[in-house]
Protein backbone atom coordinates (compact mmCIF):
# COMPACT_ATOMS: atom_id res chain seq x y z
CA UNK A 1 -46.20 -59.74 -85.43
CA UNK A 2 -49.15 -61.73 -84.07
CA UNK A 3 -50.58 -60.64 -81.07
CA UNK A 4 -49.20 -62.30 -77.77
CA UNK A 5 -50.32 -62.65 -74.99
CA UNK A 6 -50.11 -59.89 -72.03
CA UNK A 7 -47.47 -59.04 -70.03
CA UNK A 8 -49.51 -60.22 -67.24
CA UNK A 9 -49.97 -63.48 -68.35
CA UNK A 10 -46.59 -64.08 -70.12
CA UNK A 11 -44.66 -65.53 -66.91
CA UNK A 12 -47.23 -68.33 -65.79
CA UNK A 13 -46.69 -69.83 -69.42
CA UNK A 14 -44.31 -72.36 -69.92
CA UNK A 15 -40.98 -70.88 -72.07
CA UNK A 16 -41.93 -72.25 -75.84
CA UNK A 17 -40.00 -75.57 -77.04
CA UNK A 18 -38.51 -74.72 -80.30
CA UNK A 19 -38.87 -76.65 -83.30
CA UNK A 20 -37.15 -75.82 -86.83
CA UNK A 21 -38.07 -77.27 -89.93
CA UNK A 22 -35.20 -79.52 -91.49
CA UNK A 23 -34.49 -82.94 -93.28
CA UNK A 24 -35.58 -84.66 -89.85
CA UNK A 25 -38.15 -83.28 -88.72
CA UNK A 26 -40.13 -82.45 -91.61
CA UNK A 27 -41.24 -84.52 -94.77
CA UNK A 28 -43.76 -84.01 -98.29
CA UNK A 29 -47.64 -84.12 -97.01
CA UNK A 30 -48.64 -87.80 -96.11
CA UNK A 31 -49.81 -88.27 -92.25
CA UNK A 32 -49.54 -91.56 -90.99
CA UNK A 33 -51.54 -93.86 -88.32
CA UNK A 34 -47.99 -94.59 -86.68
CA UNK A 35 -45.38 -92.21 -86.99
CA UNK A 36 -42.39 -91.53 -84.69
CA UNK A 37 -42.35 -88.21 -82.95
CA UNK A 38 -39.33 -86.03 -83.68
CA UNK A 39 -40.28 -84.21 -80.36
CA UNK A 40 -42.25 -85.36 -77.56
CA UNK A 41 -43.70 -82.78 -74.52
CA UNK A 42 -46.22 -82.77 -71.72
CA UNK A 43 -49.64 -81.51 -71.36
CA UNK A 44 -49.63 -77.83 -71.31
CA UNK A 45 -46.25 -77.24 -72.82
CA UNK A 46 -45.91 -74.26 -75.50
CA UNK A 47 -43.72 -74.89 -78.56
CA UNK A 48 -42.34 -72.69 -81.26
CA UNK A 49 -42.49 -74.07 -84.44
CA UNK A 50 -40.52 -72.77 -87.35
CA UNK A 51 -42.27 -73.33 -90.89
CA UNK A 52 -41.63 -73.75 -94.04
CA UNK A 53 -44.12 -72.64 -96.69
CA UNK A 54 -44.24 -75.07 -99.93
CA UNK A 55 -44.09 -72.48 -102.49
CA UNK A 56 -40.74 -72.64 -104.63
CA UNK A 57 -40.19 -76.03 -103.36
CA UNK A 58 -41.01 -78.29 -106.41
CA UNK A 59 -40.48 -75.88 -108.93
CA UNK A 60 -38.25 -77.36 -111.40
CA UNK A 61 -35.90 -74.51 -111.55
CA UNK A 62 -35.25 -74.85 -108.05
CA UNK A 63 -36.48 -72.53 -104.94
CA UNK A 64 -33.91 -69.92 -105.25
CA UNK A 65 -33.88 -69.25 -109.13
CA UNK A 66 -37.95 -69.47 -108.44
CA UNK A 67 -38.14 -66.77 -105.84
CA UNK A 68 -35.40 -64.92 -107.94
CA UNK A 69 -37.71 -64.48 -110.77
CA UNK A 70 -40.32 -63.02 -108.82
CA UNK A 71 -37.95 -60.45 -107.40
CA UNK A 72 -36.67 -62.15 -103.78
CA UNK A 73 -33.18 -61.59 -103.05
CA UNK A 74 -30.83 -65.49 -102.32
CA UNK A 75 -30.27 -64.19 -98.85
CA UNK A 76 -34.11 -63.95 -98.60
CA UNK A 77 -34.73 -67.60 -99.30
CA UNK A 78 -34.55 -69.48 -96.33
CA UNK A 79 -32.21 -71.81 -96.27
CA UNK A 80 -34.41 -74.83 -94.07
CA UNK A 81 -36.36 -74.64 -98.07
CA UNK A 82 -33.45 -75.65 -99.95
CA UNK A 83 -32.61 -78.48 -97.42
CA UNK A 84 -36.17 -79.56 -97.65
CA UNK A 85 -37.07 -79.55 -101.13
CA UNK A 86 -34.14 -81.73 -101.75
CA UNK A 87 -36.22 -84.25 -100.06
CA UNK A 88 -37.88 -86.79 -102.32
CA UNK A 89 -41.75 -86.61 -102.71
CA UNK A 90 -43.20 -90.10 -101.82
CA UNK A 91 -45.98 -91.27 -104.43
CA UNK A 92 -49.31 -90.16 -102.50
CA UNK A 93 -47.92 -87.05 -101.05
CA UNK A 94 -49.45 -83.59 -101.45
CA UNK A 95 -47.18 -80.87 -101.94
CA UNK A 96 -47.25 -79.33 -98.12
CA UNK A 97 -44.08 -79.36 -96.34
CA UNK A 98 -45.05 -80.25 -92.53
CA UNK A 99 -43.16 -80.16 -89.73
CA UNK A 100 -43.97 -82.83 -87.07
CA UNK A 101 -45.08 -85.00 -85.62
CA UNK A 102 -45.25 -83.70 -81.92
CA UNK A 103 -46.30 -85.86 -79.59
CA UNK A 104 -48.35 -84.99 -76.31
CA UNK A 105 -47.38 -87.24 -73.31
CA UNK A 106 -50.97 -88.94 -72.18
CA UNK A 107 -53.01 -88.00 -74.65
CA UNK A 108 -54.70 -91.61 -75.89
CA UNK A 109 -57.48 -92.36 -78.37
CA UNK A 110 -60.70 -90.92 -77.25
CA UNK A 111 -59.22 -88.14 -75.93
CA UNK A 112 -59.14 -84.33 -77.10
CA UNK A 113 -56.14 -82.50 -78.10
CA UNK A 114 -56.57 -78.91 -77.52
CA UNK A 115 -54.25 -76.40 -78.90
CA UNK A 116 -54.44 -72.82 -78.02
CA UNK A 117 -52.58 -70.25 -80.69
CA UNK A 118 -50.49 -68.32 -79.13
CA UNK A 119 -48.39 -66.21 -81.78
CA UNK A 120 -48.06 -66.51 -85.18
CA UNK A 121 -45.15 -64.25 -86.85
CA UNK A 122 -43.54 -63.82 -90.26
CA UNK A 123 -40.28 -65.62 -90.81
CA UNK A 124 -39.95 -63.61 -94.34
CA UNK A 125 -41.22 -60.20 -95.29
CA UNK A 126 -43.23 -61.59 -98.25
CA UNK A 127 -45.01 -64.37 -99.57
CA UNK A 128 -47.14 -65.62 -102.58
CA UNK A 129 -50.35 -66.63 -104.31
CA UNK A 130 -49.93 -68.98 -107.00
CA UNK A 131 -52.86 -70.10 -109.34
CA UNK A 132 -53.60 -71.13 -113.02
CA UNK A 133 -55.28 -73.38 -115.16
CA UNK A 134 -57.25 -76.13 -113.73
CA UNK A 135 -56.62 -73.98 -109.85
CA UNK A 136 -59.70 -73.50 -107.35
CA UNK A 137 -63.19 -72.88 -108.06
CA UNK A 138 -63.04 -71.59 -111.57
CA UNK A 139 -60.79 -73.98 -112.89
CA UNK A 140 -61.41 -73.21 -116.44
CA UNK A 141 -61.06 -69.46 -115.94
CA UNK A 142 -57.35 -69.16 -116.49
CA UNK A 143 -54.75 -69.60 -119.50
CA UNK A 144 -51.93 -68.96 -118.10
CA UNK A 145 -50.13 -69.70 -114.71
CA UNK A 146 -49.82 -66.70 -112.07
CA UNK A 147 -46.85 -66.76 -109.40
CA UNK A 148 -47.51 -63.63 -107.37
CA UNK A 149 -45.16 -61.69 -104.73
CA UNK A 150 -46.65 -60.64 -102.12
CA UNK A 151 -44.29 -58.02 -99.89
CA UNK A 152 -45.46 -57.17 -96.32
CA UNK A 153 -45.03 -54.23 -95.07
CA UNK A 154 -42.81 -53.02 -92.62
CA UNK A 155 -45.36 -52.89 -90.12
CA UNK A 156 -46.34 -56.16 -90.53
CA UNK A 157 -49.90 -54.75 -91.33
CA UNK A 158 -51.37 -55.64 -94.74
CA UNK A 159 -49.85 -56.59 -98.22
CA UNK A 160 -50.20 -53.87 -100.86
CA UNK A 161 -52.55 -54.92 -103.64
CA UNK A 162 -53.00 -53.31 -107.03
CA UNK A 163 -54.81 -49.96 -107.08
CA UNK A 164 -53.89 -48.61 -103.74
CA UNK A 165 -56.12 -52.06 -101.60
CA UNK A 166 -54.63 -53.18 -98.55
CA UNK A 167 -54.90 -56.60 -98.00
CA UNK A 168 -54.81 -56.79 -93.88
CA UNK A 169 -52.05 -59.24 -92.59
CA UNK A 170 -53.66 -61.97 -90.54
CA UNK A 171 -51.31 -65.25 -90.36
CA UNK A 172 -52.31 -68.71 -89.45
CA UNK A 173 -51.64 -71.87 -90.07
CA UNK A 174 -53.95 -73.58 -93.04
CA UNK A 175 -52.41 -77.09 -91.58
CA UNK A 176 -52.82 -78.20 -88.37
CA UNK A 177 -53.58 -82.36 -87.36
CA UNK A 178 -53.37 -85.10 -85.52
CA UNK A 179 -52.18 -88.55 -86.94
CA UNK A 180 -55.17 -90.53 -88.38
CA UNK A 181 -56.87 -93.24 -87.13
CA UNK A 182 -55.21 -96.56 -88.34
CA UNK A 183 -58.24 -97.44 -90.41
CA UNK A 184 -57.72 -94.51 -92.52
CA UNK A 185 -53.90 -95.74 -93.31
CA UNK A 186 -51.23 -93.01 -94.99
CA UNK A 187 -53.27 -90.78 -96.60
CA UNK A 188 -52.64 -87.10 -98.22
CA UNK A 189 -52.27 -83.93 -96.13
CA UNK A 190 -54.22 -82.39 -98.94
CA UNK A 191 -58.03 -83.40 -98.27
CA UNK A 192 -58.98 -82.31 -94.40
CA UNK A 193 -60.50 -84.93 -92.66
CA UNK A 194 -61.56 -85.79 -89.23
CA UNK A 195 -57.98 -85.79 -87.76
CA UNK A 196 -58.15 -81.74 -89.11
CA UNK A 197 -55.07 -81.18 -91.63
CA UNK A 198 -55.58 -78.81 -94.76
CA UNK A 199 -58.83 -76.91 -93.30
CA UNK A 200 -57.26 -73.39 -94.10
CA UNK A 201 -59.95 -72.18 -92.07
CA UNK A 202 -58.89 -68.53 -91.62
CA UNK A 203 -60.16 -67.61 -87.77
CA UNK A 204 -57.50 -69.78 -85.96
CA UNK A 205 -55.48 -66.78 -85.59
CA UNK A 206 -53.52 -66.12 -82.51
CA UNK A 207 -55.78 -66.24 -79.45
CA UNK A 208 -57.70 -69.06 -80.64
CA UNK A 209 -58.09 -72.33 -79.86
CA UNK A 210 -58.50 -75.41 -82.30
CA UNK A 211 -59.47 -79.17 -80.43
CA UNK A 212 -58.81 -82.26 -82.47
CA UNK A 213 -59.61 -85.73 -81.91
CA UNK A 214 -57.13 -87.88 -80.44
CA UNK A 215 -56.81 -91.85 -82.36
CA UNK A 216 -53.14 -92.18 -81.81
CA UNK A 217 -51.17 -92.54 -78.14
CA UNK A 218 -49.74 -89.09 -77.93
CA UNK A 219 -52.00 -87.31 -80.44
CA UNK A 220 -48.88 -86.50 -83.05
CA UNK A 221 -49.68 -82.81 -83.82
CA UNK A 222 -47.98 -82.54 -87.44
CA UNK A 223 -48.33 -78.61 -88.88
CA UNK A 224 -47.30 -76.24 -91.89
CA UNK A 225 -49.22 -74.50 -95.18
CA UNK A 226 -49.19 -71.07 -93.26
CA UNK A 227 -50.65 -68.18 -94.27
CA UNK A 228 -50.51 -64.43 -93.93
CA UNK A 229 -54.00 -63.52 -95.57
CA UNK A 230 -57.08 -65.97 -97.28
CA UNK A 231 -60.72 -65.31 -97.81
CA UNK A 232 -62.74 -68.24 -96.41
CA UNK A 233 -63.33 -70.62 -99.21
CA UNK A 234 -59.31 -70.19 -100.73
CA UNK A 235 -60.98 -69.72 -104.09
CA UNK A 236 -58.45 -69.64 -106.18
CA UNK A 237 -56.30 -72.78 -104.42
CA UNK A 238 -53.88 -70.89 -102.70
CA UNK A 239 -53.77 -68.21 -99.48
CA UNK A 240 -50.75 -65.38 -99.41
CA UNK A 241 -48.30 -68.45 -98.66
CA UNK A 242 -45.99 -67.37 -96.13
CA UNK A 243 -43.71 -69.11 -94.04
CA UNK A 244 -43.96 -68.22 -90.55
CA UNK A 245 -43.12 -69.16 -86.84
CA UNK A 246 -46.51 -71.15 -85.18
CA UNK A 247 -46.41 -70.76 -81.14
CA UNK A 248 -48.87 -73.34 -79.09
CA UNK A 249 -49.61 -75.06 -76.04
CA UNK A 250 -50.78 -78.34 -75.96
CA UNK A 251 -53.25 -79.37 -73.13
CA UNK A 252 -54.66 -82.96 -73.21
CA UNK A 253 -58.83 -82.83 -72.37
CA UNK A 254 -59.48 -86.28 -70.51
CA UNK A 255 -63.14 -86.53 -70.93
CA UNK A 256 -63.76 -83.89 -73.26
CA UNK A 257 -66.28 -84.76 -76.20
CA UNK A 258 -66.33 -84.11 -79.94
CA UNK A 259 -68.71 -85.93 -82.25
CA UNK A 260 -66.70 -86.55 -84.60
CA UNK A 261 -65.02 -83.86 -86.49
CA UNK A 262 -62.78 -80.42 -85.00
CA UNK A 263 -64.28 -77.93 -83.20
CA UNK A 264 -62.54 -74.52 -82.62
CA UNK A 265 -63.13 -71.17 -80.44
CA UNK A 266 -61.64 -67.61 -79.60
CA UNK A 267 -63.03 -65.28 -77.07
CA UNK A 268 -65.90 -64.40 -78.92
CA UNK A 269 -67.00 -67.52 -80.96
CA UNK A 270 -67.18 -71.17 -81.00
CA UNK A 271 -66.85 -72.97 -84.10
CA UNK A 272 -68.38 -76.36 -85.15
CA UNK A 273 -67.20 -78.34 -88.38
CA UNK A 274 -68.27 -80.63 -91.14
CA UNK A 275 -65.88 -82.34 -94.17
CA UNK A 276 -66.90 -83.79 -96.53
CA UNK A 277 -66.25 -83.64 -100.55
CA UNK A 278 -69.86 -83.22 -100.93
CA UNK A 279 -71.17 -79.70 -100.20
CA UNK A 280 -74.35 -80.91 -99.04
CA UNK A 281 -72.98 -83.61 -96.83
CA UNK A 282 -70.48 -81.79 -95.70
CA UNK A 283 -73.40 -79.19 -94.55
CA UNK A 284 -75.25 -81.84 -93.12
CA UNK A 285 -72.50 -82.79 -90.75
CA UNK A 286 -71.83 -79.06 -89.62
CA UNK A 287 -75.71 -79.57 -88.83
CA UNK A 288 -74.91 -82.43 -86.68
CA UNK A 289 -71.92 -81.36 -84.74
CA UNK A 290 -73.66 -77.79 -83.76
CA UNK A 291 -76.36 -79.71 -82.49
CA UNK A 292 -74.67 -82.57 -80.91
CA UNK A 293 -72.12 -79.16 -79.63
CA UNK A 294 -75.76 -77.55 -78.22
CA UNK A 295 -77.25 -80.69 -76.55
CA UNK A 296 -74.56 -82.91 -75.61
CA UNK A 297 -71.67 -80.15 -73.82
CA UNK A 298 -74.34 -77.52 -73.19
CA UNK A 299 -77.40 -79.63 -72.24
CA UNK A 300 -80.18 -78.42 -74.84
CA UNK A 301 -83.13 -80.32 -76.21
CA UNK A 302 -82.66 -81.53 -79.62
CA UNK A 303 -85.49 -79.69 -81.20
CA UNK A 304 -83.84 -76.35 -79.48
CA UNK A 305 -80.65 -77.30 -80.39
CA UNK A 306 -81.71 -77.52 -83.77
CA UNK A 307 -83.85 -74.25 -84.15
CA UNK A 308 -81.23 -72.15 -82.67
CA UNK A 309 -78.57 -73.65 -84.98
CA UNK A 310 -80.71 -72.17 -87.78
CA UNK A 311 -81.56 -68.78 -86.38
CA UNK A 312 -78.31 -67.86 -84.70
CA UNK A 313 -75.55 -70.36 -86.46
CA UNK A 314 -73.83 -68.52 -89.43
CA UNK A 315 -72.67 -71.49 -91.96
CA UNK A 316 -69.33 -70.49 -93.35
CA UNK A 317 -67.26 -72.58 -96.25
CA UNK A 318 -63.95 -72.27 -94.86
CA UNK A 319 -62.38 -74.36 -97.70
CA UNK A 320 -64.01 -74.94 -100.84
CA UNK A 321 -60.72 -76.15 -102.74
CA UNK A 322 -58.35 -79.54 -101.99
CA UNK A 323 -61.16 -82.29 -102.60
CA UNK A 324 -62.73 -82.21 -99.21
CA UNK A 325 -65.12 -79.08 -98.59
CA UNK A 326 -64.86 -77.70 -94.75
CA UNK A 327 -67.90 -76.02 -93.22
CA UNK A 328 -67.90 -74.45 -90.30
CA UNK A 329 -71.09 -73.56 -88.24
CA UNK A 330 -69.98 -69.59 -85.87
CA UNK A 331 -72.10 -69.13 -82.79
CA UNK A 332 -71.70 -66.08 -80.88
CA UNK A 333 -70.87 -66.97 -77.16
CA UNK A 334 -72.50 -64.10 -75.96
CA UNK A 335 -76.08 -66.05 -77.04
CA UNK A 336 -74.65 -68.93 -74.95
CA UNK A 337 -73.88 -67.32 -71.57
CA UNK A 338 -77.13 -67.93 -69.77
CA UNK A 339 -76.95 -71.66 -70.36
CA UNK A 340 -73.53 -71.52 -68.14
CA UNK A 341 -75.40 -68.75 -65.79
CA UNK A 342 -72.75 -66.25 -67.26
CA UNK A 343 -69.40 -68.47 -66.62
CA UNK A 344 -66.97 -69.45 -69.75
CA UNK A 345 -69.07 -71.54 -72.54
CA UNK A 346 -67.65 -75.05 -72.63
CA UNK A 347 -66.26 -75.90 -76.21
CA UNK A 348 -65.86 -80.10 -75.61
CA UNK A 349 -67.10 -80.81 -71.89
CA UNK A 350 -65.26 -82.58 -70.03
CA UNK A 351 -65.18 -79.45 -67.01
CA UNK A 352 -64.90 -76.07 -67.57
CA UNK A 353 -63.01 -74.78 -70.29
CA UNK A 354 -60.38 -71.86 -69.67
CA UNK A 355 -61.21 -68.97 -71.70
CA UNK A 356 -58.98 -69.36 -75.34
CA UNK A 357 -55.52 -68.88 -75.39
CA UNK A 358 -55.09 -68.54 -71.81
CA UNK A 359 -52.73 -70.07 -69.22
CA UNK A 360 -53.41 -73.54 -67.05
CA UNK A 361 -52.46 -73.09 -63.63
């Protein structure tokens, strides 16, 4: 199970909101500039979402006879998948089931949507890695398709892999996003993009936090495509897809500041981002938002801003697959303590920042 918060903290949080995955609330991956919330909740409430991972959903054969072939029991096959994939597939539409959207009372364009990770727990004991021809990186690699169980073990520790490896168990969700700006229109959950979405960027693991940028009134978190283990880069297309139950709280920043793309921390490390579907553009605007990050929330000079970005910023592809790349720039907060004379390292201004995943008062 994903780690939780303490004991201690446990009663000054808000009792999660829960949110299953069925014919209304979910729907094929599209986000749209103007879509109706299927639940709505104030600033600094927690919700449990229940998710549905895609895999067994458009397979012709249906999910169950899918999952049967690869060994998974009917009983095992949640049922919310069957109801789902029944759904029709609107033209445009990646293959992600999401659940959502959720919308944040007061949060308004210009604004920051912050969501701190609370838990994130198996609703299964298994999941899968699918690839094949024309997959990931090495598109041309493959002959043959591979559908691949993955069983978790009873701990809920690591996956057994061929030849005794242990693959450790580390869930998140590879979707998370706010609904576009209405410039963009309906587009595909598949590319990430500046409202987040598919960034399968492997860190936002329980006890950290992820901030979007708000365009639409009440932010309209949709989420789904979660994942119990992925290198960064998901090489070969696909993580260990595994459906699983996301917990968050939602806290709308007034005043906080982002560039222009997601920014993300846990206790240790702040993240900045760049998309793009060009690697070296999409490096160039990590670049930018680690400096803007530096000068504008923490006050540097831009030269300084820029020379520590290259000496102490690790660059990281967190997704190299699903058109747009995702770089992220990883800054150790420890470096950034004596620019806050030792207090908690701001993430998007706007005040000080709580450390991640804890309580509001």
């Amino acid at each position: 199970m994903g780690e939780m918060p303490s004991d201690r903290l446990r009663h000054v949080l808000p009792e999660p909101v829960v949110l299953d995955t069925n014919r209304k609330t979910a729907g094929w991956g599209l986000f749209t500039p103007t879509p109706e919330p299927v639940l709505t909740v104030k600033s600094g409430a927690c919700v449990t979402i229940n998710t549905v991972s895609w895999v067994g959903a458009l397979a012709p054969e249906g999910p169950v006879a899918y999952f049967k072939a690869l060994g998974v029991p009917a009983d095992q096959v949640l049922p919310e998948l069957m109801e789902v994939a029944k759904i029709p597939r609107p033209e445009g539409a990646s293959g992600h089931i999401l659940t959502g959207p959720i919308g944040v009372e007061g949060a308004e364009p210009g604004d920051v949507l912050e969501i701190r990770i609370l838990d994130v727990s198996p609703r299964v004991p298994y999941g899968v890695n699918s690839t094949g021809p024309g997959c990931g990186i090495l598109d041309d690699l493959l002959d043959r398709r591979s559908d691949r169980l993955f069983q978790l073990d009873p701990d809920q520790r690591y996956y057994p892999f061929a030849g005794g490896i242990k693959i450790p168990f580390k869930p998140f969700a590879g979707i998370m996003a706010v609904a576009p700006p209405t410039s963009a229109g309906t587009v595909s959950a598949n590319p990430p993009d500046r409202w987040g979405g598919n960034m399968d960027f492997r860190d936002l693991v329980a006890g950290s936090t992820l901030y979007l940028p708000v365009f639409q009134p009440g932010g309209m978190f949709y989420t789904g495509d979660t994942h119990g283990a992925q290198g960064h880069g998901e090489v070969d297309q696909t993580a260990i897809e595994h459906s699983m139950s996301l917990t968050v709280q939602f806290i709308v920043r007034k005043g906080g500041v982002l560039k222009e793309f997601p920014r993300a921390e846990n206790d240790d490390h702040v993240w900045c981002m760049g998309i793009h579907a060009d690697y070296s553009k999409a490096i160039r605007i990590a670049g930018q938002e680690v400096v803007h990050y530096l000068a504008n929330v923490l006050g540097m000079e831009d030269v300084d801003a820029y020379t520590l970005s290259s000496l102490v910023g690790d660059f990281k592809i967190a997704e190299a697959v699903n058109g747009n790349k995702v770089i992220v720039v990883e800054i150790d907060k420890d470096l950034l303590h004596p620019l806050v004379n030792g207090a908690d390292v701001p993430v998007v201004g706007g005040g000080p920042q709580p450390p991640a995943g804890r309580p509001v008062s």
